[in-house]
Structure formats: structure tokens, C-alpha cells
C-alpha atoms as a PDB file:
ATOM      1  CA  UNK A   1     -97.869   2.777 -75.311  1.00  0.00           C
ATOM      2  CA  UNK A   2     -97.152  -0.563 -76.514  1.00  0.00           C
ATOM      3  CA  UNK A   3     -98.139  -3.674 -74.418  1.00  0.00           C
ATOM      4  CA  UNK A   4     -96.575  -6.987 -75.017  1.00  0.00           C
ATOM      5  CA  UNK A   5     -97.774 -10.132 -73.745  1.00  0.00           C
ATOM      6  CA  UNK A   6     -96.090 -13.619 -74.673  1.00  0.00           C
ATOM      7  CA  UNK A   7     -96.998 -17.274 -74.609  1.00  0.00           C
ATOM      8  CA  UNK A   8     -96.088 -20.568 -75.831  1.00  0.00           C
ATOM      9  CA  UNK A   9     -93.760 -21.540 -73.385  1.00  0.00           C
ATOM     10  CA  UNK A  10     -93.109 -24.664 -71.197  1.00  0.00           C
ATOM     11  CA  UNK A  11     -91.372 -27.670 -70.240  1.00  0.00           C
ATOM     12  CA  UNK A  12     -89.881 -29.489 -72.791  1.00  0.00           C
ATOM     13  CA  UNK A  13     -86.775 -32.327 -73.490  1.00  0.00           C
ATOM     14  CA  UNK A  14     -83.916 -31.752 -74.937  1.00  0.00           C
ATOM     15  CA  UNK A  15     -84.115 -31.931 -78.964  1.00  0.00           C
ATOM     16  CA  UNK A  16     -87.553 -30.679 -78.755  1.00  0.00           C
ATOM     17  CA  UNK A  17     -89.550 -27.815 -80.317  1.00  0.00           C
ATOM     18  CA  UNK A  18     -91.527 -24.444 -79.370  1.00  0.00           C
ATOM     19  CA  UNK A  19     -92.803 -21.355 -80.528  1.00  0.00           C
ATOM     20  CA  UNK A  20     -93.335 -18.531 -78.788  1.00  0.00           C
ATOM     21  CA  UNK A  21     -95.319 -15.585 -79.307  1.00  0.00           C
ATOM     22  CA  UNK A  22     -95.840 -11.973 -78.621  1.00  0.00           C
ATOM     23  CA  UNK A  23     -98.980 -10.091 -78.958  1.00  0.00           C
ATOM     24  CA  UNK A  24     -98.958  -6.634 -78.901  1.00  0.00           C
ATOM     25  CA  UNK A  25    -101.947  -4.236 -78.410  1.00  0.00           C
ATOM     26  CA  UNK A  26    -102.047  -0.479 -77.724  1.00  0.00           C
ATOM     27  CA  UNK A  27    -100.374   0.441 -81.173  1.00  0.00           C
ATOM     28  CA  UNK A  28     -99.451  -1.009 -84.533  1.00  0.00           C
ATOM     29  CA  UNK A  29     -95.993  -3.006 -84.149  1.00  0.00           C
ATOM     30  CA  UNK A  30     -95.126  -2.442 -87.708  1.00  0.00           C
ATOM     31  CA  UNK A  31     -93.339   0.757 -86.806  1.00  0.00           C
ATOM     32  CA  UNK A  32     -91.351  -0.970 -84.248  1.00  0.00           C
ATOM     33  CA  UNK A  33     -87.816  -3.238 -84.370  1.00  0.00           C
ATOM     34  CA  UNK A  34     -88.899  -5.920 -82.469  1.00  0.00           C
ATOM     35  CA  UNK A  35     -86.155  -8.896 -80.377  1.00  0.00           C
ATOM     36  CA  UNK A  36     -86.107 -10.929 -78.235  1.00  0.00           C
ATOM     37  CA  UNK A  37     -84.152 -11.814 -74.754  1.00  0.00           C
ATOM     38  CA  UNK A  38     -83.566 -14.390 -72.247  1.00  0.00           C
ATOM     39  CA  UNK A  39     -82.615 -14.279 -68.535  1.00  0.00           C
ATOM     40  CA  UNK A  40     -81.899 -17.263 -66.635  1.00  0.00           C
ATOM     41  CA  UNK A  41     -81.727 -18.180 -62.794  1.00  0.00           C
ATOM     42  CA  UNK A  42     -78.861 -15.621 -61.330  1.00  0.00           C
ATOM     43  CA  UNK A  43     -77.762 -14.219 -64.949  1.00  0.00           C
ATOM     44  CA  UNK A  44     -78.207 -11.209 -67.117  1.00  0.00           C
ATOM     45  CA  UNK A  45     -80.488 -10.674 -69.613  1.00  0.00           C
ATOM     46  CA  UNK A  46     -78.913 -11.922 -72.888  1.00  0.00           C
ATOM     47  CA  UNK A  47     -80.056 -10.804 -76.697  1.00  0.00           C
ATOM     48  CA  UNK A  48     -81.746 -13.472 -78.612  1.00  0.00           C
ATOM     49  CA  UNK A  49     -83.240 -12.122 -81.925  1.00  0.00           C
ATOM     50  CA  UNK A  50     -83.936  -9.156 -83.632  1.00  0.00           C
ATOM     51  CA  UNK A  51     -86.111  -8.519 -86.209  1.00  0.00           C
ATOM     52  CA  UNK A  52     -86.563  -5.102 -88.501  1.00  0.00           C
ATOM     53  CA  UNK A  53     -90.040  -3.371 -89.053  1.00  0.00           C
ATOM     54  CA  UNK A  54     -90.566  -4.664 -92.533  1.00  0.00           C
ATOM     55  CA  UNK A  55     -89.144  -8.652 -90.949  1.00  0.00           C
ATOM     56  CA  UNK A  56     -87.101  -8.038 -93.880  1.00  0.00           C
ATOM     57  CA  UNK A  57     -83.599  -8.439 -91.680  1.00  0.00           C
ATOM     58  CA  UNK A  58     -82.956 -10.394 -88.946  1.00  0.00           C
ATOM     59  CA  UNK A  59     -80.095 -10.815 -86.464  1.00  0.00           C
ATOM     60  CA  UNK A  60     -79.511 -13.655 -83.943  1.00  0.00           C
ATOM     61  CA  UNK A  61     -77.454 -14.555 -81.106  1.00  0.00           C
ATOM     62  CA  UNK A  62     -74.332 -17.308 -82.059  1.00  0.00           C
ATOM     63  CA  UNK A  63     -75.904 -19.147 -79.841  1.00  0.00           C
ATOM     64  CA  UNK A  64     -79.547 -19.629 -81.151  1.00  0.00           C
ATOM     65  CA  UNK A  65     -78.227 -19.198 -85.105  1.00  0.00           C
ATOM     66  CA  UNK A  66     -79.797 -22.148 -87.137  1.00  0.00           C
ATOM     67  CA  UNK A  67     -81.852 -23.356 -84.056  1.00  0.00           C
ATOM     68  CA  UNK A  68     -84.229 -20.318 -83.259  1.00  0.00           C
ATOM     69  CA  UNK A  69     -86.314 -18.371 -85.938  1.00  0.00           C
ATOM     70  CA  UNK A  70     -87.883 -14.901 -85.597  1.00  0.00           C
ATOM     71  CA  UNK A  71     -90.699 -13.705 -87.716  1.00  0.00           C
ATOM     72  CA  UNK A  72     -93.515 -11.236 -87.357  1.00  0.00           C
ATOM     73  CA  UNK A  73     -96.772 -10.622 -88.768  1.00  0.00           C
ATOM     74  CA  UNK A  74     -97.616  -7.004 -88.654  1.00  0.00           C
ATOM     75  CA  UNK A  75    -101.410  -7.677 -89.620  1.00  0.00           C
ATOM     76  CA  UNK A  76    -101.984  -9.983 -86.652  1.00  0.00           C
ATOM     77  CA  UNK A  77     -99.815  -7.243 -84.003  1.00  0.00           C
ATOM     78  CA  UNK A  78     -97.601 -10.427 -83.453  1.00  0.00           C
ATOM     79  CA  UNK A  79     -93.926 -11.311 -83.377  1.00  0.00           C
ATOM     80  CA  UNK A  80     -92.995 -15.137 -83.001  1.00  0.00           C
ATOM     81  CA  UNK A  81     -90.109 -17.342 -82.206  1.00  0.00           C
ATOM     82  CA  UNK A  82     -89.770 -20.821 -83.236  1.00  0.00           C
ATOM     83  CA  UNK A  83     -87.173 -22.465 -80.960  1.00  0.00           C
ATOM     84  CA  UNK A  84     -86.136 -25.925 -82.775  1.00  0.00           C
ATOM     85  CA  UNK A  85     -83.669 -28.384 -81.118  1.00  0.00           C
ATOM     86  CA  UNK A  86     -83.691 -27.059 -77.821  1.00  0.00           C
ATOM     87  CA  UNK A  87     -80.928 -27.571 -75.427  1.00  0.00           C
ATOM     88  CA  UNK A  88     -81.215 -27.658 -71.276  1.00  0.00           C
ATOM     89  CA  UNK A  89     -78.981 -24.346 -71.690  1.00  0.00           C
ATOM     90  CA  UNK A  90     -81.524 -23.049 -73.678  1.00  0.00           C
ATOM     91  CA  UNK A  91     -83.650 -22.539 -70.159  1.00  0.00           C
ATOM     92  CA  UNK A  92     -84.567 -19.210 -69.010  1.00  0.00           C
ATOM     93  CA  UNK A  93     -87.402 -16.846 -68.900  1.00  0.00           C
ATOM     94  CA  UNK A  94     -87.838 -15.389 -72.335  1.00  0.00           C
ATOM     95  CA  UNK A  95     -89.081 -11.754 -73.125  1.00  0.00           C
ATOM     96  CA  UNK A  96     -90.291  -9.720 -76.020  1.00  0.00           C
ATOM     97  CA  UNK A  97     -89.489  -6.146 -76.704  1.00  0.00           C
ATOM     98  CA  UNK A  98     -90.803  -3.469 -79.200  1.00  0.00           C
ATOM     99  CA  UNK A  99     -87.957  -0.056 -79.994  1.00  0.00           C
ATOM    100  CA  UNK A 100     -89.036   2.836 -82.037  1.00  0.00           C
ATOM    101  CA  UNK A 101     -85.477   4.330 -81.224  1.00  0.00           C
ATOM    102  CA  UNK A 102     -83.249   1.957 -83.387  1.00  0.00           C
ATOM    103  CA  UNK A 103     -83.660   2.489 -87.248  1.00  0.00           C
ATOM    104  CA  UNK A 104     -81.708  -0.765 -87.845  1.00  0.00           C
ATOM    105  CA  UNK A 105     -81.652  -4.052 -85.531  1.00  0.00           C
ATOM    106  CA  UNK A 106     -80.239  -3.933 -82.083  1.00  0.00           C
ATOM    107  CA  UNK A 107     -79.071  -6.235 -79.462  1.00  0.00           C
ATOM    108  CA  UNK A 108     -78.857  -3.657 -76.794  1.00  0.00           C
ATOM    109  CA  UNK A 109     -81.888  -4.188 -74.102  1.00  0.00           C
ATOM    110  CA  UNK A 110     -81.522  -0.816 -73.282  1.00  0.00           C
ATOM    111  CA  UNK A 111     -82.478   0.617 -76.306  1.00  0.00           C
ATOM    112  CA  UNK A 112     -85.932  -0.845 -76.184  1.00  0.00           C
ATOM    113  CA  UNK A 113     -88.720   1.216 -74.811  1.00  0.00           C
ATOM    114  CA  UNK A 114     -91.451  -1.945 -74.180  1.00  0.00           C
ATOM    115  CA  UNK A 115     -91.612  -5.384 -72.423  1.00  0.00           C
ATOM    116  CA  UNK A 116     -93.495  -8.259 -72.023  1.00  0.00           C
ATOM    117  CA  UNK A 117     -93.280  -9.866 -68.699  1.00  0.00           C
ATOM    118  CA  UNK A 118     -91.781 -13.437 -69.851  1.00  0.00           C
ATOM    119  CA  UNK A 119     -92.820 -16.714 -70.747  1.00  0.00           C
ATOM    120  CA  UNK A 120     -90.761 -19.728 -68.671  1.00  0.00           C
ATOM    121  CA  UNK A 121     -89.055 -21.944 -70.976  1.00  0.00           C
ATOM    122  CA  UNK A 122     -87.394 -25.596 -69.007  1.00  0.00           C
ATOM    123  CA  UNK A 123     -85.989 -28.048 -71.428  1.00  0.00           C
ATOM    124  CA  UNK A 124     -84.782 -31.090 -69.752  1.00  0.00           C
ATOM    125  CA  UNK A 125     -82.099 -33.452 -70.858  1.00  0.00           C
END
């Protein structure tokens, strides 16, 4: 078993910056493809980032490409976003999530086995 738990998020303005972060415990997370997702208010959960095991290859949504920045460190257990010039649409409970299924990146929720439980992120404008 794999637990996740994320942090780092918050209000912020429009334009602003954050980084999030997942910890994991339980096992190492180097032998897992790790994203991340977003939900907001009344919407389904949309696929944010990927990363590989090595954090040699990376995927993003259009949406978050040359704004948002996943990265891990598989010494610390911990896989990061870094959410630069954030928009109000950018709101939404965000989520980490740890696959051992996938050999390559996915951006299908379903084919991860582990969850955190969220971290709120509210950007005004």
C-alpha cells in the first residue's frame, strides 16, 4: 500500500504562484508513474500531469502546458507541482496519484491504484 498525502495549497490571485506536494509513505514511489488531477465544484476529475518513474518524461494537460511543472524526488518519497501564473479557472481540488500498472505515462484516473485526498486550490481574479 501506498499512502499519499498532499499540501501546499490555498488561496491565491490570479498571476500568482504555488507548489504543491505529495508525500508518500508505505512504499518507495520510485517504482510508481506518478500524475496529477483536478476536480472542481460539479465537474469531473480532469488529468493534470504525469510523470514517469525515473521523472525522466513528463506529460501535461494543454491546459497547464508552460504554466504547471511536475517533478519528483524519489529519495525524499515526494512528487511536486509548481503551478506558475495561475488563473481563477485553475480552481479546484487537486489530487495526487501513484500506478504501478502503466509502464509509460497515463492520463487515465482509472488506471491508478492510489490517492491522496486533495489539497483546495482558489485563485481569485
Amino acid at each position: 500500500q501506498v499512502q499519499l498525502v498532499e499540501s501546499g495549497g490555498g488561496l491565491v490571485q490570479a498571476g500568482d504562484s504555488l507548489r504543491l506536494s505529495c508525500a508518500a509513505s508505505g512504499r518507495t514511489i520510485g517504482n510508481y508513474g506518478m500524475g496529477w488531477f483536478y476536480q472542481a465544484p460539479g465537474k469531473e476529475r480532469e488529468f493534470v500531469a504525469a510523470i514517469s518513474r525515473s521523472g525522466g518524461t513528463t506529460d501535461y494537460a494543454d491546459s497547464v502546458k508552460g504554466r504547471f511543472t511536475i517533478s519528483r524526488d524519489n529519495a525524499k518519497n515526494t512528487v511536486y507541482l509548481q503551478m506558475n501564473s495561475l488563473k481563477p479557472e485553475d480552481t479546484a481540488v487537486y489530487s495526487c496519484a501513484a500506478t504501478y500498472r502503466v509502464p509509460t505515462l497515463t492520463r487515465t484516473w482509472s488506471e491508478y491504484n492510489y490517492w491522496g485526498q486533495g489539497t483546495q486550490v482558489t485563485v481569485s481574479s
